[in-house]
C-alpha atoms as a PDB file:
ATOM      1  CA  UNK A   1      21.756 -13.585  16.510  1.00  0.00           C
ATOM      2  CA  UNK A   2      18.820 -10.810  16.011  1.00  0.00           C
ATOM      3  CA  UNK A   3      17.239 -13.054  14.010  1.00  0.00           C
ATOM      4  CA  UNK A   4      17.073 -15.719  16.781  1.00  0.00           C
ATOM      5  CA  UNK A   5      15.807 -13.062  19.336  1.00  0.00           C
ATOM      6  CA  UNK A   6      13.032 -11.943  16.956  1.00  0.00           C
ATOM      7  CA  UNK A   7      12.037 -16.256  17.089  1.00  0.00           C
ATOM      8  CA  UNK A   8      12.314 -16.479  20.916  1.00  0.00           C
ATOM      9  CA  UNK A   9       9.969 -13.426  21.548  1.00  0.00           C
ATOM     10  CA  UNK A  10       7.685 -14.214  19.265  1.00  0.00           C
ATOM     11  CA  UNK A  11       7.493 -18.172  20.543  1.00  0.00           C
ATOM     12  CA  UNK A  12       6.780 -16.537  23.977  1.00  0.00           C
ATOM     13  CA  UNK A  13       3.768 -14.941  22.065  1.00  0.00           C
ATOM     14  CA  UNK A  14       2.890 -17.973  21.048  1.00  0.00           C
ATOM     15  CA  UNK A  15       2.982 -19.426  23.993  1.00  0.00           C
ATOM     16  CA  UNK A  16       1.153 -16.744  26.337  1.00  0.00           C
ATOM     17  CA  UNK A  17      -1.858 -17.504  24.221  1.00  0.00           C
ATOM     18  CA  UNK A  18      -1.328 -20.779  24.619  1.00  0.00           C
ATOM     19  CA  UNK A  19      -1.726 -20.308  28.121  1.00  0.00           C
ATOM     20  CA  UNK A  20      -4.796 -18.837  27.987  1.00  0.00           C
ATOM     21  CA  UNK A  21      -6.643 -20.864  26.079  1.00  0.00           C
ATOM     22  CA  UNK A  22      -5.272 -23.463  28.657  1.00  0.00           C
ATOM     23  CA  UNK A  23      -3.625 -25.941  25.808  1.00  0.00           C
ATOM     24  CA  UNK A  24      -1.424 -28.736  26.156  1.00  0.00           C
ATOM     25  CA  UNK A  25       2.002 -29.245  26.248  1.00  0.00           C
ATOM     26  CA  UNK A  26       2.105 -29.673  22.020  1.00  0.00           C
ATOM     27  CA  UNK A  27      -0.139 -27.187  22.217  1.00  0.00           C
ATOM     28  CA  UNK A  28       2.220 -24.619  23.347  1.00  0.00           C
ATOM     29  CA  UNK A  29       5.111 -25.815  20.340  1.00  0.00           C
ATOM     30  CA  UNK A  30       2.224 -25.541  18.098  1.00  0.00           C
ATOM     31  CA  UNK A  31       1.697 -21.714  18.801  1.00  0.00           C
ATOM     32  CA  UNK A  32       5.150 -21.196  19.841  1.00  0.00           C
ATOM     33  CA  UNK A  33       6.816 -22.522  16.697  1.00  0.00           C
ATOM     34  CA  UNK A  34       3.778 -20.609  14.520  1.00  0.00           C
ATOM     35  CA  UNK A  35       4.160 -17.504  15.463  1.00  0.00           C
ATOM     36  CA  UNK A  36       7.952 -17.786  15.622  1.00  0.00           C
ATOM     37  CA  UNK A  37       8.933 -18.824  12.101  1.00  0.00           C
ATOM     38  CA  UNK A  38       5.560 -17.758  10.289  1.00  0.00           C
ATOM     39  CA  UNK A  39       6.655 -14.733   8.959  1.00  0.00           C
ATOM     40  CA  UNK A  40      10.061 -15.646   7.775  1.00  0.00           C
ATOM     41  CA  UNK A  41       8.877 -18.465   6.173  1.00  0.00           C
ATOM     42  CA  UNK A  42       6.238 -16.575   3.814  1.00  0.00           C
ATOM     43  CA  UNK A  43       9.124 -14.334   3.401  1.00  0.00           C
ATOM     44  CA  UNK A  44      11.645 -17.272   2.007  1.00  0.00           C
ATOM     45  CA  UNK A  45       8.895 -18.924   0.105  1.00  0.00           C
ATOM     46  CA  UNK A  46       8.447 -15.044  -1.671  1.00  0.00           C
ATOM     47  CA  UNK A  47      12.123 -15.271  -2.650  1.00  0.00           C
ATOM     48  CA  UNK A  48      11.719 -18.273  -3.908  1.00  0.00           C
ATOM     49  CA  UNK A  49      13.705 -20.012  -0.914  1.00  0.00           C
ATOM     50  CA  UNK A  50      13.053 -23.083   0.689  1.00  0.00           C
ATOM     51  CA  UNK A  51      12.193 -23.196   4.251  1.00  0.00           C
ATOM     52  CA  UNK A  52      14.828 -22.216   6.237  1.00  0.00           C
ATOM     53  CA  UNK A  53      13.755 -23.888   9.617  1.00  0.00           C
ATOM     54  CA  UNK A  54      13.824 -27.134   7.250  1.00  0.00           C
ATOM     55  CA  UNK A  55      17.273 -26.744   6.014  1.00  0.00           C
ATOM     56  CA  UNK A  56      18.468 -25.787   9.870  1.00  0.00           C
ATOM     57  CA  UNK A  57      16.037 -27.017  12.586  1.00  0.00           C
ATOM     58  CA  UNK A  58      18.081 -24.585  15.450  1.00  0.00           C
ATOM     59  CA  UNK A  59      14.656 -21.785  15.053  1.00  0.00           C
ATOM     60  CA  UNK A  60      12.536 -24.349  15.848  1.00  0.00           C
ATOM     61  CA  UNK A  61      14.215 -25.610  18.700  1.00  0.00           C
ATOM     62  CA  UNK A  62      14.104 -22.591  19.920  1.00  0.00           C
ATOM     63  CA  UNK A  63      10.571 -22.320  19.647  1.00  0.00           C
ATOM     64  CA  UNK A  64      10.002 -25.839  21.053  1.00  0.00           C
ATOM     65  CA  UNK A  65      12.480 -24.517  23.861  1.00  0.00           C
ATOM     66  CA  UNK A  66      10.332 -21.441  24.812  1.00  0.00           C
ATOM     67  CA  UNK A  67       6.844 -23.588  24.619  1.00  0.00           C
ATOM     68  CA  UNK A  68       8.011 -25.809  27.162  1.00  0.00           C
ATOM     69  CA  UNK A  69       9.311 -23.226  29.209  1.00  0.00           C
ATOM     70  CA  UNK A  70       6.496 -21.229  29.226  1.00  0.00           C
ATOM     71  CA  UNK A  71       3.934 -24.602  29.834  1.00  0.00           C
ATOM     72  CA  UNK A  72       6.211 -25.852  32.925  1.00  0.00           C
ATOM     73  CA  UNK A  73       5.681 -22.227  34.225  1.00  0.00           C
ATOM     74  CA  UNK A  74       2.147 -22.374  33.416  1.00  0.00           C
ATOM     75  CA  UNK A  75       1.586 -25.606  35.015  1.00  0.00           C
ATOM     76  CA  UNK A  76       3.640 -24.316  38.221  1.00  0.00           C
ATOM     77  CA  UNK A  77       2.323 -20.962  38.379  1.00  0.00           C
ATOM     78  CA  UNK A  78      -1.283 -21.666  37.256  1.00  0.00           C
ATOM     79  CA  UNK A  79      -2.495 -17.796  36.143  1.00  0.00           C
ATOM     80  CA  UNK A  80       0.697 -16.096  36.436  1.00  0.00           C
ATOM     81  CA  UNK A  81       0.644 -15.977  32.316  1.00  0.00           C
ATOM     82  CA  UNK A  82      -2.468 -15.229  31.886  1.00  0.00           C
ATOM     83  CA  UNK A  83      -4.896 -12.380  33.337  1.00  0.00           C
ATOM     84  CA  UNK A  84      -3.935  -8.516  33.136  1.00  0.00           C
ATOM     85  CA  UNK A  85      -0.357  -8.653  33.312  1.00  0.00           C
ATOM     86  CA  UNK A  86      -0.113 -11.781  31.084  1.00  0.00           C
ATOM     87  CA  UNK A  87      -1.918  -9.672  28.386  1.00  0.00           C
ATOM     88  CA  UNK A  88       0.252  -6.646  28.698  1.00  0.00           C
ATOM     89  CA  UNK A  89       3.261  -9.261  28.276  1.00  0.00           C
ATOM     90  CA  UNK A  90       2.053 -10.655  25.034  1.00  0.00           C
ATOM     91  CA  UNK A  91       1.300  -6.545  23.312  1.00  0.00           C
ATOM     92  CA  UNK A  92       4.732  -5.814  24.602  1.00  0.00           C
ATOM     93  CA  UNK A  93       6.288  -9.113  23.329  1.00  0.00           C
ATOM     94  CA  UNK A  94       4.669  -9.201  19.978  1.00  0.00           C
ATOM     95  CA  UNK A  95       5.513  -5.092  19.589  1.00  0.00           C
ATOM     96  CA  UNK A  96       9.295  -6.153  19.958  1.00  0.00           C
ATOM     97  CA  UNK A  97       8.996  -9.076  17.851  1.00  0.00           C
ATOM     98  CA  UNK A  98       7.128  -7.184  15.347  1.00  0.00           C
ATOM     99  CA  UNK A  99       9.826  -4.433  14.938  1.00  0.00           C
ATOM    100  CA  UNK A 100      12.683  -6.973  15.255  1.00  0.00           C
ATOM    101  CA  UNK A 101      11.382  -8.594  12.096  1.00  0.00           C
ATOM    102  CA  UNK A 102      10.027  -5.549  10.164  1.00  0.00           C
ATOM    103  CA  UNK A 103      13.949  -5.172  10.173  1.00  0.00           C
ATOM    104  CA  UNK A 104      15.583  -8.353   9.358  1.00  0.00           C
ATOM    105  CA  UNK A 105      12.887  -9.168   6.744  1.00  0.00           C
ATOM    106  CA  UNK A 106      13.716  -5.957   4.841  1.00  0.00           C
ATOM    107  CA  UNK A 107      17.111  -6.569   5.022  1.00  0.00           C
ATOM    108  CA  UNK A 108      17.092 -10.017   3.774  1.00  0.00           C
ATOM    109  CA  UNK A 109      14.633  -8.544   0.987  1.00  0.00           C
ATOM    110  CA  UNK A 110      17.621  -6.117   0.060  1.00  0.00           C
ATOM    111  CA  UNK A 111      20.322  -8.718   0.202  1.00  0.00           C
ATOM    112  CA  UNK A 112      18.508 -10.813  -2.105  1.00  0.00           C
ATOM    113  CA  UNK A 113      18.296  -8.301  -4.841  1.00  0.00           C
ATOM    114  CA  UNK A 114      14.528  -7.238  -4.072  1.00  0.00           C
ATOM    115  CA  UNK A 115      13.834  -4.081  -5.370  1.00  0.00           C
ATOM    116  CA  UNK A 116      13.678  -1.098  -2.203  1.00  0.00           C
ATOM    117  CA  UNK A 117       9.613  -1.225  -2.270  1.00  0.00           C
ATOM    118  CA  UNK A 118       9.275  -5.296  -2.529  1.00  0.00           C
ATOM    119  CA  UNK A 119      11.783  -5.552   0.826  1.00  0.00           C
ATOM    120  CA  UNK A 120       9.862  -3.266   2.813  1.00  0.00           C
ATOM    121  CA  UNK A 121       6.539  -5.630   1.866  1.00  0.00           C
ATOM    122  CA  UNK A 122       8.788  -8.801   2.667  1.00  0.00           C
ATOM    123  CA  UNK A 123       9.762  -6.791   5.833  1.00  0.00           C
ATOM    124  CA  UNK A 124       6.112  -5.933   7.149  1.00  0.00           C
ATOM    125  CA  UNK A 125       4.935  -9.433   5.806  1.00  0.00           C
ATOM    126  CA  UNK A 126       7.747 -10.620   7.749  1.00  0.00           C
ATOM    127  CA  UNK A 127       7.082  -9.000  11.143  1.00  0.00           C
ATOM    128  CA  UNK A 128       3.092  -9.847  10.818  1.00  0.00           C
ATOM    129  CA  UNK A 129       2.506 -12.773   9.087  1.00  0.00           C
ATOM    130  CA  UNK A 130       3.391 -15.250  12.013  1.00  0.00           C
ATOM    131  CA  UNK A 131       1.278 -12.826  14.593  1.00  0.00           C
ATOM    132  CA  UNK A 132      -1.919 -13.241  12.038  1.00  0.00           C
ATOM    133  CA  UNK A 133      -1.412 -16.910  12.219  1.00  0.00           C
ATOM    134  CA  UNK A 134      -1.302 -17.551  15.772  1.00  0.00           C
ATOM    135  CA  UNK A 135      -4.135 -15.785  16.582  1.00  0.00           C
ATOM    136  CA  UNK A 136      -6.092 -17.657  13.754  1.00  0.00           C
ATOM    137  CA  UNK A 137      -5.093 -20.736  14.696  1.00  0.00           C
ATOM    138  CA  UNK A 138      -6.304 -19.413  18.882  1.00  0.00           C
ATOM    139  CA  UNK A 139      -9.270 -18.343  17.670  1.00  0.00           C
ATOM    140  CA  UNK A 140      -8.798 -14.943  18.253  1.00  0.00           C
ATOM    141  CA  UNK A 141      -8.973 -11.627  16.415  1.00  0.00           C
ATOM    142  CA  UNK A 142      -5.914 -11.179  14.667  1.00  0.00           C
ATOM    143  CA  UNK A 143      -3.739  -7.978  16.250  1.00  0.00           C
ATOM    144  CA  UNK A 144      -3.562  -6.480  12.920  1.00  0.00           C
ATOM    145  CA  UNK A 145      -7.691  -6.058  12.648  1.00  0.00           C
ATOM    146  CA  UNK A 146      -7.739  -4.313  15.563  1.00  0.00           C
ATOM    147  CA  UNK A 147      -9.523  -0.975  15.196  1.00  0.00           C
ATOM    148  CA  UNK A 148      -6.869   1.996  13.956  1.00  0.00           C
ATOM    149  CA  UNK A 149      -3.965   0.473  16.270  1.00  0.00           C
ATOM    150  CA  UNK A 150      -1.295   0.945  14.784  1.00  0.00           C
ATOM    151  CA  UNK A 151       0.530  -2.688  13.783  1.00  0.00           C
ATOM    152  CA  UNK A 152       0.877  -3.422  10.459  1.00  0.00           C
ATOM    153  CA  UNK A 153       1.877   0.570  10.211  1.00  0.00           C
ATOM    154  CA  UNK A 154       4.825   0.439  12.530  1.00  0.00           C
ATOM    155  CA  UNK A 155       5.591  -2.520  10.797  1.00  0.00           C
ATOM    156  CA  UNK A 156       5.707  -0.812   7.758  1.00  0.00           C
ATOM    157  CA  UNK A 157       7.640   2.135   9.334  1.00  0.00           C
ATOM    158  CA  UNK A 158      10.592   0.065  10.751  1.00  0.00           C
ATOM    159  CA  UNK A 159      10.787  -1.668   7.173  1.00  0.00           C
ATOM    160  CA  UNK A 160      11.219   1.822   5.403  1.00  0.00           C
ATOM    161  CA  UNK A 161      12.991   3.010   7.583  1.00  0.00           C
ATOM    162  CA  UNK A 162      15.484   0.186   7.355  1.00  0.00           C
ATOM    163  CA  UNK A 163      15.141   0.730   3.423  1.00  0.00           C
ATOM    164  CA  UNK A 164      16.100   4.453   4.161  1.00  0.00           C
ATOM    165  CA  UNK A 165      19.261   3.349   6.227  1.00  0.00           C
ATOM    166  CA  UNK A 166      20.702   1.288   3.926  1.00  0.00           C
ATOM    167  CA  UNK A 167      19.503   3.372   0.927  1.00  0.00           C
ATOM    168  CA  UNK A 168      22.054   6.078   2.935  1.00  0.00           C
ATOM    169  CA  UNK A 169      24.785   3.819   3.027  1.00  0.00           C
ATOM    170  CA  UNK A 170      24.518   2.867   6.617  1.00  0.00           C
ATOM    171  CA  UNK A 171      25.169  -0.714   7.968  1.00  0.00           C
ATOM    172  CA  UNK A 172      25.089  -2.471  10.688  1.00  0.00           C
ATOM    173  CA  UNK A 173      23.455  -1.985  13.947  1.00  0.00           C
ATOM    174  CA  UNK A 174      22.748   1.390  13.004  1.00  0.00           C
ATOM    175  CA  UNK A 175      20.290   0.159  10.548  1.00  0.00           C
ATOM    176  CA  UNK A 176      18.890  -2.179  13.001  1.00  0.00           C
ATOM    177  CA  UNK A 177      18.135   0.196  15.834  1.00  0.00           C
ATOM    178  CA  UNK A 178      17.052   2.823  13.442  1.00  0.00           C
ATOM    179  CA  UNK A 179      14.655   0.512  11.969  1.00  0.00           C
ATOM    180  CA  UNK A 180      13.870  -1.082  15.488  1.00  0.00           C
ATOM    181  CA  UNK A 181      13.424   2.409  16.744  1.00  0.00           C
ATOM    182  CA  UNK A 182      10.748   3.410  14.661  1.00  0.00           C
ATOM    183  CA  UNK A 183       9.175   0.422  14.558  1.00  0.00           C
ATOM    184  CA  UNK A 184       9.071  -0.077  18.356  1.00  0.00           C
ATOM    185  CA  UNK A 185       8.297   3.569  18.719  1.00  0.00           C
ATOM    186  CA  UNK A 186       4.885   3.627  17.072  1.00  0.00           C
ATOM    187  CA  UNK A 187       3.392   0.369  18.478  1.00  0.00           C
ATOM    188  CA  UNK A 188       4.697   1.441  21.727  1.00  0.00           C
ATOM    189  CA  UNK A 189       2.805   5.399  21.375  1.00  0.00           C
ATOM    190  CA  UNK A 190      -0.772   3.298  19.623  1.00  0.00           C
ATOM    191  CA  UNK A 191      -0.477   0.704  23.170  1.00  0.00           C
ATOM    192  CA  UNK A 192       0.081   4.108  25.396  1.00  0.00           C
ATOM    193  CA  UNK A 193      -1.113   6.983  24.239  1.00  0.00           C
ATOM    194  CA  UNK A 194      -3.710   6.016  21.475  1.00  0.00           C
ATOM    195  CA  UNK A 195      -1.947   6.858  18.495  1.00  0.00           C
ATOM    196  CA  UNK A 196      -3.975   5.906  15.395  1.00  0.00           C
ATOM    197  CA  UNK A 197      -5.154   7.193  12.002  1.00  0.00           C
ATOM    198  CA  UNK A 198      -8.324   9.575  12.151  1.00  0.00           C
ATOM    199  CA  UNK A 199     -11.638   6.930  12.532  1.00  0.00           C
ATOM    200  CA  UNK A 200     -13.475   6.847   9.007  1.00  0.00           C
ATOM    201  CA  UNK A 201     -16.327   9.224   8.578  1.00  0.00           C
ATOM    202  CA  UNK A 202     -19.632   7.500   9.955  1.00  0.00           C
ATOM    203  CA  UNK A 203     -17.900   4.349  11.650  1.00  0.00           C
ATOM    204  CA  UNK A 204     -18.586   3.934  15.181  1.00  0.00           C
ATOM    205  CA  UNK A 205     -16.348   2.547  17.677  1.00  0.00           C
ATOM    206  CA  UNK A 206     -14.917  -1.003  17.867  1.00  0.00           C
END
């Protein structure tokens, strides 16, 4: 179930920038489907798992699902997903997304016998990787080269923190919305309020 939230947010990612770069119907999947089972799929491939969108084809539906949604909308609506507000929608999107998966890519790391450290990579990798490609594959800056923001940090947070949970002998949804939490939390206080690491000595502004 989480794990099929964390593919329909991201998708909508996918397909907000789709939007604005004013793409085509397969345009939209394209992105969509990307950005929805990137991560997860570096992640599997790490384990030394196959594809799992190839074994069960239900994620990408779900991308393909969301793409077409969001292009009918687009075509409807022209603008409504783009401009100011469709730009605030895609930080806020790919901020859930990215905690979502920081989460359930550490915890598949743990189930499949990865040691604590090499889950919390699978679970940043996990929450990023797709993000990285979609905005590659726009033409845009990748989120995660963005100045100080924080991204692949709260990434990184949620994962340990999920580590931490577990490590504790918590389960559950506990874990989740602890990891979630902190995850959420930081990307949430860099798009706000700023938060970022001090700028390196002698490097002007992006």
């Amino acid at each position: 179930m989480f794990e099929g939230a964390g593919v329909a947010i991201f998708a909508l990612t996918g397909a907000l920038v789709a939007a604005r770069k004013g793409m085509d119907p397969f345009g939209f999947i394209l992105l969509a489907t990307v950005t929805g089972v990137g991560g997860g799929t570096l992640r599997e491939l790490l384990l030394g798992h196959s594809a799992f969108w190839v074994r069960d084809p239900t994620d990408v539906v779900i991308c393909t699902v969301v793409a077409l949604g969001g292009w009918v909308l687009a075509y409807l609506r022209p603008g409504v997903l783009e401009g100011w507000s469709g730009r605030r929608l895609l930080l806020w999107a790919d901020a859930a997304g990215l905690s979502l998966f920081a989460v359930i890519g550490t915890l598949r790391g743990l189930d499949s016998g990865a040691p604590v450290m090499s889950a919390v990579a699978l679970g940043a990798m996990t929450a990023t990787f797709g993000g990285i490609l979609r905005d590659i594959l726009a033409g845009d800056r990748p989120m995660v080269l963005w100045s100080r923001e924080f991204y692949v940090t709260a990434a990184t947070a949620g994962a340990a923190t999920t580590a931490l949970l577990v490590g504790l002998g918590l389960t559950g949804l506990i874990v989740m919305l602890g990891g979630v939490a902190v995850g959420f939390g930081l990307r949430a206080g860099s798009l706000l309020f700023g938060w970022s690491f001090p700028r390196l000595p002698g490097k002007a502004a992006d």
